[in-house]
N, C-alpha and C. Protein backbone atom coordinates (compact mmCIF):
# COMPACT_ATOMS: atom_id res chain seq x y z
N UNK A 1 -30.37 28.71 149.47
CA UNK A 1 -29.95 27.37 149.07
C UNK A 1 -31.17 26.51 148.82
N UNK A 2 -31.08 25.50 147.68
CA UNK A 2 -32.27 24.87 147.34
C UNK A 2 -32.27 24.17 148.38
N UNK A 3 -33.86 23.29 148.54
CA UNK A 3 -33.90 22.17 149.62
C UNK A 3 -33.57 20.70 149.14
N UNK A 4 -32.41 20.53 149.85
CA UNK A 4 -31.52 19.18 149.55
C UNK A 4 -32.31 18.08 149.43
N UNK A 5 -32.36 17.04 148.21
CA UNK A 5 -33.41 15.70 148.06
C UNK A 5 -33.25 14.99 148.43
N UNK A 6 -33.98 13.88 149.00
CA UNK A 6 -34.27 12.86 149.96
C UNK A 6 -32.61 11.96 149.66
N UNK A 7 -32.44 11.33 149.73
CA UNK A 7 -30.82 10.36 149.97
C UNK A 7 -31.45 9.18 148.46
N UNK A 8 -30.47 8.83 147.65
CA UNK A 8 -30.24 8.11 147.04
C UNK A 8 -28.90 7.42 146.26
N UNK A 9 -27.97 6.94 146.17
CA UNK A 9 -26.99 6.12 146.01
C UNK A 9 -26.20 4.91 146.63
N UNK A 10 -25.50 3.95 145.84
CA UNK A 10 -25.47 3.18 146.81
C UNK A 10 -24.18 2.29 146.77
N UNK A 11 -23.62 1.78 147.91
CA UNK A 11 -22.13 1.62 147.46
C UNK A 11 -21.84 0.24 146.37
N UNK A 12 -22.77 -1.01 146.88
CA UNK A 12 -22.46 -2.02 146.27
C UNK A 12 -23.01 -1.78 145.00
N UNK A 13 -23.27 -1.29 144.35
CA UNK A 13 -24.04 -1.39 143.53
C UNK A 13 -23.93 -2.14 141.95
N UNK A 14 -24.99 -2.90 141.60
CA UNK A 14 -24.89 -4.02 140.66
C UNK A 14 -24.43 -3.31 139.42
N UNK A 15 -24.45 -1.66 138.88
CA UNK A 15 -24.03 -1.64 137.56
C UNK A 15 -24.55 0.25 137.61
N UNK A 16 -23.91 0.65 137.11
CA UNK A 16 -24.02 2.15 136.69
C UNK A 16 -25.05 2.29 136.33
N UNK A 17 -25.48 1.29 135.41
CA UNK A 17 -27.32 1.82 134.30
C UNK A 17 -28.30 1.80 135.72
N UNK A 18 -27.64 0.83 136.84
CA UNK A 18 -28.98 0.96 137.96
C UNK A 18 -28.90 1.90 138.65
N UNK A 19 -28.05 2.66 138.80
CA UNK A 19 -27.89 3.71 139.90
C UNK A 19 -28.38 4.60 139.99
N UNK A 20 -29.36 5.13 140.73
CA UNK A 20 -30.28 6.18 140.62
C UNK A 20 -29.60 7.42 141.36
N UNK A 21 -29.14 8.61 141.19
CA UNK A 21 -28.33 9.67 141.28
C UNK A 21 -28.94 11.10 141.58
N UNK A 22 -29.04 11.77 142.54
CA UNK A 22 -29.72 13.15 142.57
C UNK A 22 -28.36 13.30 143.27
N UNK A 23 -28.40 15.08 143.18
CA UNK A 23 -27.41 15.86 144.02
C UNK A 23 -28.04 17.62 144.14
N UNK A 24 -27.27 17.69 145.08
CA UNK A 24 -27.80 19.83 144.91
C UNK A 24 -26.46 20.37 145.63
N UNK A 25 -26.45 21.15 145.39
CA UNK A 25 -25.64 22.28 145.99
C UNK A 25 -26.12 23.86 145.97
N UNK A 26 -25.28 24.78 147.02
CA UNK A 26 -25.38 25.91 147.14
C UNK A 26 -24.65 26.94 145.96
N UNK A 27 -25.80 27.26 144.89
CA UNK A 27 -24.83 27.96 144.27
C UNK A 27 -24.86 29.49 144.75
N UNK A 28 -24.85 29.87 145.70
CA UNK A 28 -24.25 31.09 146.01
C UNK A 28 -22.93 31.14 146.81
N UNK A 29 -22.40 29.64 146.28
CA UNK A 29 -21.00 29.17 147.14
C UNK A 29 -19.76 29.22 145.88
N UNK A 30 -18.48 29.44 146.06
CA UNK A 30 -17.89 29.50 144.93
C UNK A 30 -17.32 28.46 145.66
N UNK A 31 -16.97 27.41 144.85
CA UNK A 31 -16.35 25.92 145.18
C UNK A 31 -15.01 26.47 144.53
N UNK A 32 -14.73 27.25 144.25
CA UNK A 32 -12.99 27.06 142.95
C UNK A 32 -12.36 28.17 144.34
N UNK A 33 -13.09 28.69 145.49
CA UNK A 33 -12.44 29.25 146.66
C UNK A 33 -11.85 28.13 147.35
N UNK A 34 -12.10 27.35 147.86
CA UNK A 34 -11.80 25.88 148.59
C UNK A 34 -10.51 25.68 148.25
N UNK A 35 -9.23 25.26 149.23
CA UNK A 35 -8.13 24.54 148.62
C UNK A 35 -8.23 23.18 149.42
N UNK A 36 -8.31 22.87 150.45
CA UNK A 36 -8.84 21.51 150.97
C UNK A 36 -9.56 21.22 151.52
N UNK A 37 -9.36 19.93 151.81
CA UNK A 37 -11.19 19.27 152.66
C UNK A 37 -10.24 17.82 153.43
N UNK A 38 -11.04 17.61 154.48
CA UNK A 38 -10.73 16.72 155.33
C UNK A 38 -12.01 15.53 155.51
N UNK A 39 -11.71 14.89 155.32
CA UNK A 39 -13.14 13.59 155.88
C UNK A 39 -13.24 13.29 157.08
N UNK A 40 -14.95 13.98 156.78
CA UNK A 40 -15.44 13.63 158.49
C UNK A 40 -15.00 12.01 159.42
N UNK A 41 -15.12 11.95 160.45
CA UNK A 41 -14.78 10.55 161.59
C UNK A 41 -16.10 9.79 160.55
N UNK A 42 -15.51 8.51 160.39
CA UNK A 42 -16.30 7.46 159.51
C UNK A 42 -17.75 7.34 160.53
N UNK A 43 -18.65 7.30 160.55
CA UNK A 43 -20.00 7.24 161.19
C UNK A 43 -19.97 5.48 161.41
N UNK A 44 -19.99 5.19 163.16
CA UNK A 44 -19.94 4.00 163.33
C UNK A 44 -20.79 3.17 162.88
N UNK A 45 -22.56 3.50 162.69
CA UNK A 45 -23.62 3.37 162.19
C UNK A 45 -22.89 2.60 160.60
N UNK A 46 -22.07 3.22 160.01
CA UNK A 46 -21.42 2.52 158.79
C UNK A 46 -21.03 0.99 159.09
N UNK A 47 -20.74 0.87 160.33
CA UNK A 47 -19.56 -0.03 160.64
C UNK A 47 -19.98 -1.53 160.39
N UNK A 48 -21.47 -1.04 160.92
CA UNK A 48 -22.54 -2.26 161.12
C UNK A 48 -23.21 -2.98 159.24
N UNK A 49 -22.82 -2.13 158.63
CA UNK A 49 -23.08 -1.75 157.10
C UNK A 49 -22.28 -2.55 156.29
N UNK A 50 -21.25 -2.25 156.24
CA UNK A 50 -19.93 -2.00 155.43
C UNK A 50 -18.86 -2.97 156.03
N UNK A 51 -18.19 -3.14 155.46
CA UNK A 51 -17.31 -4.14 155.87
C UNK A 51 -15.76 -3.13 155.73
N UNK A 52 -14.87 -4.00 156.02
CA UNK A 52 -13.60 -3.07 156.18
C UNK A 52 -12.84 -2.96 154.93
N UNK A 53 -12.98 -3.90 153.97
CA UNK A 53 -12.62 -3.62 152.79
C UNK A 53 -13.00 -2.68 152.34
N UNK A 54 -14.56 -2.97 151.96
CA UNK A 54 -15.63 -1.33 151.40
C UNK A 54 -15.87 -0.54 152.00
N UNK A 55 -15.13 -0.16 153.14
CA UNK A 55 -15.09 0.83 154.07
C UNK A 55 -13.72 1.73 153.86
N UNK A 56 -12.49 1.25 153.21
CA UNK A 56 -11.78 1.91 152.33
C UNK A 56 -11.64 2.22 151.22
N UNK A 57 -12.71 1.33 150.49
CA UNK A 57 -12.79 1.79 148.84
C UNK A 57 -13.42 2.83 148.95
N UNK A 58 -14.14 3.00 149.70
CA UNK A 58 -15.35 4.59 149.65
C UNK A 58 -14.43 5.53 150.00
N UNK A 59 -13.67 5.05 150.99
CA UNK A 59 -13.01 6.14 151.62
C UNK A 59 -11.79 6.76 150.62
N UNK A 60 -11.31 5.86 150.01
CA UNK A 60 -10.27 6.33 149.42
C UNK A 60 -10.75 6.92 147.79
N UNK A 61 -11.95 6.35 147.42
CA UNK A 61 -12.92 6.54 145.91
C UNK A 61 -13.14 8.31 146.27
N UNK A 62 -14.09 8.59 147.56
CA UNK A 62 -14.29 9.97 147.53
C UNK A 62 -12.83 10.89 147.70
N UNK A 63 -11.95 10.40 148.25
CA UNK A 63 -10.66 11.12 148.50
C UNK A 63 -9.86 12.04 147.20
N UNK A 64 -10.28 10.69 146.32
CA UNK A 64 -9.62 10.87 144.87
C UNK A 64 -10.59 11.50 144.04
N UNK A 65 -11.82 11.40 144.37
CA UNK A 65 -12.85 12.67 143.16
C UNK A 65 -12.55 13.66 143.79
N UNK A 66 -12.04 14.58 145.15
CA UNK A 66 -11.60 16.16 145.41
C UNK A 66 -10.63 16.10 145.13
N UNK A 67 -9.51 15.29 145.46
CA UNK A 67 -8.20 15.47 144.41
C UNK A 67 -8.08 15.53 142.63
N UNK A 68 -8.96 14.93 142.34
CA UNK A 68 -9.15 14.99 140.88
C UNK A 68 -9.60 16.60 140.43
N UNK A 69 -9.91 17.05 141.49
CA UNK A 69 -10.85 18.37 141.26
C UNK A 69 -10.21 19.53 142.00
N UNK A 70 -9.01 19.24 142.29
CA UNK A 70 -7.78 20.58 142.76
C UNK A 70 -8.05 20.75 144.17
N UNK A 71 -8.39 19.86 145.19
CA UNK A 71 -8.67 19.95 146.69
C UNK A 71 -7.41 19.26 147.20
N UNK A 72 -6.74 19.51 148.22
CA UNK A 72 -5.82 18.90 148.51
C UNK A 72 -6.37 18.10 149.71
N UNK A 73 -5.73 17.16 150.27
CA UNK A 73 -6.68 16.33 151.59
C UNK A 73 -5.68 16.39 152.68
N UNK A 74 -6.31 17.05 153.82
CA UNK A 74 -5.03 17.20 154.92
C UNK A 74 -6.31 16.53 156.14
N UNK A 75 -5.61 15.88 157.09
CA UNK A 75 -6.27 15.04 158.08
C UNK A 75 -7.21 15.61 158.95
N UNK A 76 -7.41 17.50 158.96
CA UNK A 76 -7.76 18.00 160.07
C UNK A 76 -8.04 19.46 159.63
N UNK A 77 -9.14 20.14 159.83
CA UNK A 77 -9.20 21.74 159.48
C UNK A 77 -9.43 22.43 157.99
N UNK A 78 -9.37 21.23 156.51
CA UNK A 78 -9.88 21.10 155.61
C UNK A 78 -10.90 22.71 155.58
N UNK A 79 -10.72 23.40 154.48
CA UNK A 79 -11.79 24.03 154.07
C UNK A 79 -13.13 23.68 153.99
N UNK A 80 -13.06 22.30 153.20
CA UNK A 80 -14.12 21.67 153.06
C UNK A 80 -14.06 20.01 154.60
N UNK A 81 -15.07 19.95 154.50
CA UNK A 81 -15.11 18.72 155.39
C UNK A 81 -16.34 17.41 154.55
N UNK A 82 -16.25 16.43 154.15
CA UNK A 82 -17.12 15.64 153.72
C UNK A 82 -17.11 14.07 154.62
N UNK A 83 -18.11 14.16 154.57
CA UNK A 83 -19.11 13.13 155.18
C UNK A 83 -19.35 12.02 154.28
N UNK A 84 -19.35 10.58 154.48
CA UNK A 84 -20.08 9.97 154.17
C UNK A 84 -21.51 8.99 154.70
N UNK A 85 -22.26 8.47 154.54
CA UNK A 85 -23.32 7.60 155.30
C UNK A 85 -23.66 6.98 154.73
N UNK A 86 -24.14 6.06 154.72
CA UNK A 86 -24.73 4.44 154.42
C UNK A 86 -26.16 3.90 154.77
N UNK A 87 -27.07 3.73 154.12
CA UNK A 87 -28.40 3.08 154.00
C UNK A 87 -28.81 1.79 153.20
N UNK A 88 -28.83 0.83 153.79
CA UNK A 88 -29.58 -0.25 153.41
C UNK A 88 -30.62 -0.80 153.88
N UNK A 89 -31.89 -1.43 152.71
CA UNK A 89 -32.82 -1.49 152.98
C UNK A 89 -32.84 -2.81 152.76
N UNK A 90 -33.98 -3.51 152.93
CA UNK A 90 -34.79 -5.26 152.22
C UNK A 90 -35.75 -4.20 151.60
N UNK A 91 -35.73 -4.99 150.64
CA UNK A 91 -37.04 -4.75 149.30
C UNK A 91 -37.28 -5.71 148.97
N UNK A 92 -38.32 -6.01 148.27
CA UNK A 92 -39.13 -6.86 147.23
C UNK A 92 -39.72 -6.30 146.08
N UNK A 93 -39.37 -6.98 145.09
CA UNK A 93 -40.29 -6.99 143.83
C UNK A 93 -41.00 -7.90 143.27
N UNK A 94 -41.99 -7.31 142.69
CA UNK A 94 -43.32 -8.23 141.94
C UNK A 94 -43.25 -8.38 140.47
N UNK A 95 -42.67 -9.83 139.69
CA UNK A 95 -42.80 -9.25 138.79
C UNK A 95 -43.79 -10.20 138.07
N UNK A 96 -44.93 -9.80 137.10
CA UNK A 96 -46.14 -10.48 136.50
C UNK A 96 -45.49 -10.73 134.97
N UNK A 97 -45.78 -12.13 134.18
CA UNK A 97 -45.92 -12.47 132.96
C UNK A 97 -47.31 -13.04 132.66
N UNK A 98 -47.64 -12.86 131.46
CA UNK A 98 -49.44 -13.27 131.04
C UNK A 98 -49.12 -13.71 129.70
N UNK A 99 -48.91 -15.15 129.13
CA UNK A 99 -49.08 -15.59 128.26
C UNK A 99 -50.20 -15.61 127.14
N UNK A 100 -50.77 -14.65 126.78
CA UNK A 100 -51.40 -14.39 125.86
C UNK A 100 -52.10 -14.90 125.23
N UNK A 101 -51.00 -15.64 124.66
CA UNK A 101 -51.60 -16.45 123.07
C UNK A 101 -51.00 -17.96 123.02
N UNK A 102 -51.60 -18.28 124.58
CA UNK A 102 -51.26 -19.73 124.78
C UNK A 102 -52.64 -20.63 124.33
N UNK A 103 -53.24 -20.47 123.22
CA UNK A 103 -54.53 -20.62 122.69
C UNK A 103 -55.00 -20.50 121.31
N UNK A 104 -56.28 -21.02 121.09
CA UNK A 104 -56.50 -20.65 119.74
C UNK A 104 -58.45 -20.28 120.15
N UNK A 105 -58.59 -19.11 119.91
CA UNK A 105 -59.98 -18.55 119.23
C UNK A 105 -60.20 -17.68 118.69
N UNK A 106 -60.30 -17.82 117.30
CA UNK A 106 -60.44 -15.88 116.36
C UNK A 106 -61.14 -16.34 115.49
N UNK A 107 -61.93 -15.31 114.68
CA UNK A 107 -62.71 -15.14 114.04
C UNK A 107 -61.90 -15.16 112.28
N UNK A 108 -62.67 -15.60 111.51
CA UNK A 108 -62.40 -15.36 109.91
C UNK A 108 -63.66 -15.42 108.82
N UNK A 109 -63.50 -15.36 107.61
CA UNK A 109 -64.44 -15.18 107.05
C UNK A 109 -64.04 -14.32 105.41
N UNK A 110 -65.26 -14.43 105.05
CA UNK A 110 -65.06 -13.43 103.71
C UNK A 110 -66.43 -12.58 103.28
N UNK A 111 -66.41 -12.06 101.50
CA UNK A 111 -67.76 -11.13 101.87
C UNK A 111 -68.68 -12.04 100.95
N UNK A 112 -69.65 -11.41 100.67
CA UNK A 112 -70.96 -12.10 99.72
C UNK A 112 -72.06 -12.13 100.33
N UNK A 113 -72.56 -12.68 99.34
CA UNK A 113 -74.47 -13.04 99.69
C UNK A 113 -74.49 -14.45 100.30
N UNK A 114 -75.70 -14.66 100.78
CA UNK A 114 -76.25 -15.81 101.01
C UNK A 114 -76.28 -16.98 100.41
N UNK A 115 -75.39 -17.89 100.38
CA UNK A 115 -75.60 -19.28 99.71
C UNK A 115 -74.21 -19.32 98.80
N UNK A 116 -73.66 -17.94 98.77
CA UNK A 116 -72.34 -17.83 97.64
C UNK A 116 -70.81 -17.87 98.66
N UNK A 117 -70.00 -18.55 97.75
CA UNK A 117 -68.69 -19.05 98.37
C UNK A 117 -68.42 -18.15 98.97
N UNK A 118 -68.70 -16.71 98.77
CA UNK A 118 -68.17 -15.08 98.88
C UNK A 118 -68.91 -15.37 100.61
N UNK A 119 -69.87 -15.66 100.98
CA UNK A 119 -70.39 -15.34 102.41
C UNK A 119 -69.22 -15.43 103.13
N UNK A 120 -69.98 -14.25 104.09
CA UNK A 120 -69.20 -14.07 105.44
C UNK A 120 -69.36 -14.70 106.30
N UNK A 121 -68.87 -14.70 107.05
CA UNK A 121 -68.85 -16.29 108.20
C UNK A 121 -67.97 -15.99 109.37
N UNK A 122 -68.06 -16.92 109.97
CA UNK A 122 -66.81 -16.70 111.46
C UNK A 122 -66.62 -18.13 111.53
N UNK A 123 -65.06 -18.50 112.03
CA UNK A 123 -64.45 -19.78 111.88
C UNK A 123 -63.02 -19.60 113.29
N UNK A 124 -62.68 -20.72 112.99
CA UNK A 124 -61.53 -20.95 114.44
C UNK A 124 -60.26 -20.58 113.13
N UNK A 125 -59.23 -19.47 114.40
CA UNK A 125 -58.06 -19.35 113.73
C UNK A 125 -56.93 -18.84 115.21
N UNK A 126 -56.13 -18.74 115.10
CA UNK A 126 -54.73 -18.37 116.05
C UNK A 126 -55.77 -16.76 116.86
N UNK A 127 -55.67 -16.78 117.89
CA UNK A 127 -56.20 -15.19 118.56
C UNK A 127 -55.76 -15.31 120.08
N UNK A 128 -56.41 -14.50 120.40
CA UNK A 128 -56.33 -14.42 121.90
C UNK A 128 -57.04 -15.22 123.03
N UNK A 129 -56.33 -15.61 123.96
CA UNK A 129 -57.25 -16.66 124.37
C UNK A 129 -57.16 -16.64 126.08
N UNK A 130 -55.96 -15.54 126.92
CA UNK A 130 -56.07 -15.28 128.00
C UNK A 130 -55.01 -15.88 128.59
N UNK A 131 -54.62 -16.85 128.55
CA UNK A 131 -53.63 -17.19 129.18
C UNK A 131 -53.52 -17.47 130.84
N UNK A 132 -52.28 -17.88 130.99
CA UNK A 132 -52.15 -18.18 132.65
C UNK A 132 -50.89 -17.03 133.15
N UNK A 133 -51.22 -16.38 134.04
CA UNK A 133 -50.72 -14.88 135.08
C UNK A 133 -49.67 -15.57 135.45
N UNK A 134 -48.14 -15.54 135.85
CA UNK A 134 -47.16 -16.25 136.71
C UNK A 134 -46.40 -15.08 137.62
N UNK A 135 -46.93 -15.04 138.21
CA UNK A 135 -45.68 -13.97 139.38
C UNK A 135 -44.72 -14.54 140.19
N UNK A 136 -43.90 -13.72 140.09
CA UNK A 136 -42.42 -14.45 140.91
C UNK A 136 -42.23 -12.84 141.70
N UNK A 137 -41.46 -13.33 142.71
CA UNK A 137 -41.84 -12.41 143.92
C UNK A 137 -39.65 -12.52 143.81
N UNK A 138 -39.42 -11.15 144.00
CA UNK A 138 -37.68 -10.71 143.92
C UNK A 138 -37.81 -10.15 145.03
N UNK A 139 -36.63 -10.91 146.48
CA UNK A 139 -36.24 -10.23 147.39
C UNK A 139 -34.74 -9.90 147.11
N UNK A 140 -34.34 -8.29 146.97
CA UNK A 140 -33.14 -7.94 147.18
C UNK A 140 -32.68 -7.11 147.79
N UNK A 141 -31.32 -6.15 148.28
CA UNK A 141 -30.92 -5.14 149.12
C UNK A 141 -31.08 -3.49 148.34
N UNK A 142 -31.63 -3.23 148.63
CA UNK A 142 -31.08 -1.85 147.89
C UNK A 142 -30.52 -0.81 148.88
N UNK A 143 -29.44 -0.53 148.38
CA UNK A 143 -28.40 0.58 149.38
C UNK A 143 -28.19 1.73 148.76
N UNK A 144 -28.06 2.34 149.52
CA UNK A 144 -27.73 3.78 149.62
C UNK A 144 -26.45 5.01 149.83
N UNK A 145 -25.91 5.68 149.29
CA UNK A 145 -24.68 6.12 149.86
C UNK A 145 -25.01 7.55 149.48
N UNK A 146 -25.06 8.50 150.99
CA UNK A 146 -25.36 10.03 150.52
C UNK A 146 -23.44 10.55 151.36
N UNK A 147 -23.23 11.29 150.52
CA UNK A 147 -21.93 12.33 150.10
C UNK A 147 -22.32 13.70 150.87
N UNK A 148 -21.82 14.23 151.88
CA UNK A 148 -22.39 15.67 152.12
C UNK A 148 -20.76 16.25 152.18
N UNK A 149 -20.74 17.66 151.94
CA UNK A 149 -19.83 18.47 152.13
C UNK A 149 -20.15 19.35 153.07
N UNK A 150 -19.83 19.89 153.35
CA UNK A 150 -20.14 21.31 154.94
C UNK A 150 -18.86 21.96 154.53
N UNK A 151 -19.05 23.55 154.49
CA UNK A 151 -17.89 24.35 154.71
C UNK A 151 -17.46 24.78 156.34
N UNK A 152 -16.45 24.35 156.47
CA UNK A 152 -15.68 24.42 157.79
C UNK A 152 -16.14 25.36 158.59
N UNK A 153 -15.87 26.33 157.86
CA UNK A 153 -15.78 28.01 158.47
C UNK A 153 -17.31 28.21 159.03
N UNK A 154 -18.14 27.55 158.56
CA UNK A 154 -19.72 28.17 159.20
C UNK A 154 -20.67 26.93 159.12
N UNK A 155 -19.99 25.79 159.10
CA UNK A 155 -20.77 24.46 159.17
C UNK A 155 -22.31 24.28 158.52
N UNK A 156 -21.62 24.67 157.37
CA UNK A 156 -22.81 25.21 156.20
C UNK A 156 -22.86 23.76 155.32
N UNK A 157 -23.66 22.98 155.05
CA UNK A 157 -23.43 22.18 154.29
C UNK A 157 -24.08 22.84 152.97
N UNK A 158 -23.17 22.55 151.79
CA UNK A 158 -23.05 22.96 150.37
C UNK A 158 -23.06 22.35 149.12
N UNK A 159 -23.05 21.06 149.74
CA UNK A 159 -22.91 20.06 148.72
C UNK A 159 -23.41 18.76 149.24
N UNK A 160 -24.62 18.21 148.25
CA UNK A 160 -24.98 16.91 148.72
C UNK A 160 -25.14 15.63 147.29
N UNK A 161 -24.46 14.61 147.23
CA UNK A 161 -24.46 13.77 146.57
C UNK A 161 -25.40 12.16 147.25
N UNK A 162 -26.06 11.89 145.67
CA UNK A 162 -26.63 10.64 146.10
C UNK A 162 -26.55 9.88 145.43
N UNK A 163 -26.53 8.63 145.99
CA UNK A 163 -26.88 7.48 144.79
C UNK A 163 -27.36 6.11 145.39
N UNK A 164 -28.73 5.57 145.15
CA UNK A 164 -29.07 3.98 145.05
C UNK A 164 -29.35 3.25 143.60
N UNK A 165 -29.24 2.15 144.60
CA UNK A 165 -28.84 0.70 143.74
C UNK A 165 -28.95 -0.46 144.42
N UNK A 166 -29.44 -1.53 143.74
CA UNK A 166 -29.23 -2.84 144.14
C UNK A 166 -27.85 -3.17 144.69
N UNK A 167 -27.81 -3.52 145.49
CA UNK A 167 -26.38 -4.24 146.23
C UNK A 167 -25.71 -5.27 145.39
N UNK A 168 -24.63 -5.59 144.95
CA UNK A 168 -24.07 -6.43 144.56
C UNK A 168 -23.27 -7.58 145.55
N UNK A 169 -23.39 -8.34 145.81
CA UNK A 169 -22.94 -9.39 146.83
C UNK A 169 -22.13 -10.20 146.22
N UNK A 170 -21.64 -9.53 145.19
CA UNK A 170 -20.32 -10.45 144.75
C UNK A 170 -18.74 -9.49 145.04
N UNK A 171 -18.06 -9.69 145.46
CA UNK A 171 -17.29 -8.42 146.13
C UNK A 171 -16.22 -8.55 144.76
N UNK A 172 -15.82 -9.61 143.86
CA UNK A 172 -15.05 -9.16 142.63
C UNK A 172 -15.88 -8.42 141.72
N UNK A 173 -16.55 -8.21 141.59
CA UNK A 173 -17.16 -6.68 140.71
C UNK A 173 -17.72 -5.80 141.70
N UNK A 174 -18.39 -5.65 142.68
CA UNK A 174 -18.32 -4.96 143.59
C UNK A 174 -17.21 -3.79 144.00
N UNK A 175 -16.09 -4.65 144.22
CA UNK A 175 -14.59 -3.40 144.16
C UNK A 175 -14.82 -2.98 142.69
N UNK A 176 -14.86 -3.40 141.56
CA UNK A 176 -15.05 -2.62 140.39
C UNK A 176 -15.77 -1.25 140.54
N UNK A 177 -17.12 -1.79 140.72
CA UNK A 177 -17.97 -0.96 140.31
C UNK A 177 -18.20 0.44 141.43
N UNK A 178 -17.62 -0.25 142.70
CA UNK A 178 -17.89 0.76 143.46
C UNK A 178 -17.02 2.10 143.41
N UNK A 179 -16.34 2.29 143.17
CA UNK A 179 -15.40 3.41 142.38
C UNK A 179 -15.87 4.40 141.39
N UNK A 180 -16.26 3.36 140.70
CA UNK A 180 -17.15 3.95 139.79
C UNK A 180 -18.57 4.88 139.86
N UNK A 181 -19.22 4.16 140.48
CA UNK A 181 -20.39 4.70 140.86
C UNK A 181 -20.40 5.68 141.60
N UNK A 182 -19.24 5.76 142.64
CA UNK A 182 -18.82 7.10 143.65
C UNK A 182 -18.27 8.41 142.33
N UNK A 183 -17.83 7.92 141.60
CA UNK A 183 -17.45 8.60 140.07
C UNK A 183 -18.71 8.98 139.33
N UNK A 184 -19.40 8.65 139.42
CA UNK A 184 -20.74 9.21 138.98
C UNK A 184 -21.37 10.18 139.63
N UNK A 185 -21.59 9.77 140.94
CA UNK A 185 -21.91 10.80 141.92
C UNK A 185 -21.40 12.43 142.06
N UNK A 186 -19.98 11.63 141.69
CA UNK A 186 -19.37 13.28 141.47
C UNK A 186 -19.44 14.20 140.32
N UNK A 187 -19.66 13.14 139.33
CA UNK A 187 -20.14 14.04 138.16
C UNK A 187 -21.19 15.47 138.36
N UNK A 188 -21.49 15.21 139.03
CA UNK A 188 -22.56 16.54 139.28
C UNK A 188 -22.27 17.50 140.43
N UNK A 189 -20.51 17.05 140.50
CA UNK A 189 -20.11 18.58 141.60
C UNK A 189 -19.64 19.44 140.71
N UNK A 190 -19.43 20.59 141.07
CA UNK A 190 -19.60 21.84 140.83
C UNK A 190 -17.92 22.15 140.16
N UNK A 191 -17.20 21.64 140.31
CA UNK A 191 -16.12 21.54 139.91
C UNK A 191 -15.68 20.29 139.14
N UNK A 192 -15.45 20.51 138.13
CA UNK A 192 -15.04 19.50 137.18
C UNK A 192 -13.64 18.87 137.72
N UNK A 193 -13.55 17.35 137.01
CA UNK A 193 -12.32 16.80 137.24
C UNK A 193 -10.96 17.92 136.35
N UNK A 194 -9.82 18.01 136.85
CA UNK A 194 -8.90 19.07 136.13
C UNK A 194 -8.72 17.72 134.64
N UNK A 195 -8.58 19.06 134.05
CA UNK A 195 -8.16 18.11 132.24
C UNK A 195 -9.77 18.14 131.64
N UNK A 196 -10.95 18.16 132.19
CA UNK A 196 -12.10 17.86 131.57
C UNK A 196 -12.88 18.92 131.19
């Protein structure tokens, strides 16, 4: 089995284009053997995270990508068993603008000899002139949501999903998007949604 990559996804997350996504699995596992999976006890560590609303959208978002994908969900003894967990960080970003061409010094001219209109010369015109640096300093959340599967029978984990992102702290697109983004994540299991 390859070695599973560091954790990245994330539940609030501000928009699909931000979501940064790795996953791996065991392919010496046949996933189309599996008929159900059960979800692991919610990790209290979440509790402190997540709130109780977005503590059922996840729950019920991953429920419905193994049902979408021919797993049936029974409360206990699941073929498959999946996990979820939760990471949030504080970050900052730096971001620099340099106004350029808040100035005037450039060179002009033409060709010729000495004393003739044609001489070359240097004169003031529009150029570069350096400008003033402005940095603005971005504090935001970036979170995390890693997906693991484990097969029951030998507590093998087989499947790992990730995804981060900026947090969204507006909870009416938030419930949007978070569905979604758990929908992305799954894009890269091993079993397609049925119909696709």
């Amino acid at each position: 089995m390859k070695k599973l990559l560091i954790p990245i996804m994330l539940l609030f997350l501000v928009s699909c284009s931000t979501v940064q996504i790795t996953s791996n699995y065991d392919n010496s596992v046949n996933f189309k053997e599996f008929n159900t999976f059960s979800m692991y006890p919610w990790n209290k560590h979440n509790d402190s995270l997540v709130n109780p609303y977005d503590k059922e959208t996840i729950i019920m978002s991953v429920k419905s990508e193994m049902e979408s994908r021919g797993y049936k969900h029974i409360e206990q003894g699941g073929d498959l068993i999946v996990s979820t967990f939760v990471i949030l960080e504080n970050k900052t970003n730096y971001q620099a603008y340099t106004n350029h061409y808040s100035g005037y010094a450039g060179f002009g001219g033409g060709w010729g000899y000495y004393a003739s209109p044609w001489a070359y010369g240097y004169g003031w015109g529009p150029g570069y002139y350096g400008g003033a640096t402005t940095i603005t300093k971005v504090d935001y959340v970036q979170g995390t949501l890693m997906i693991d599967i484990f097969e029951l029978a030998n507590k093998k984990l087989v499947w790992q999903g990730i995804g981060t992102g900026e947090v969204d702290n507006n909870p009416a697109t938030r419930d949007k998007r978070l569905p979604k983004n758990i929908g992305q994540i799954f894009k890269r299991f091993p079993i397609q949604k049925t119909g696709n």
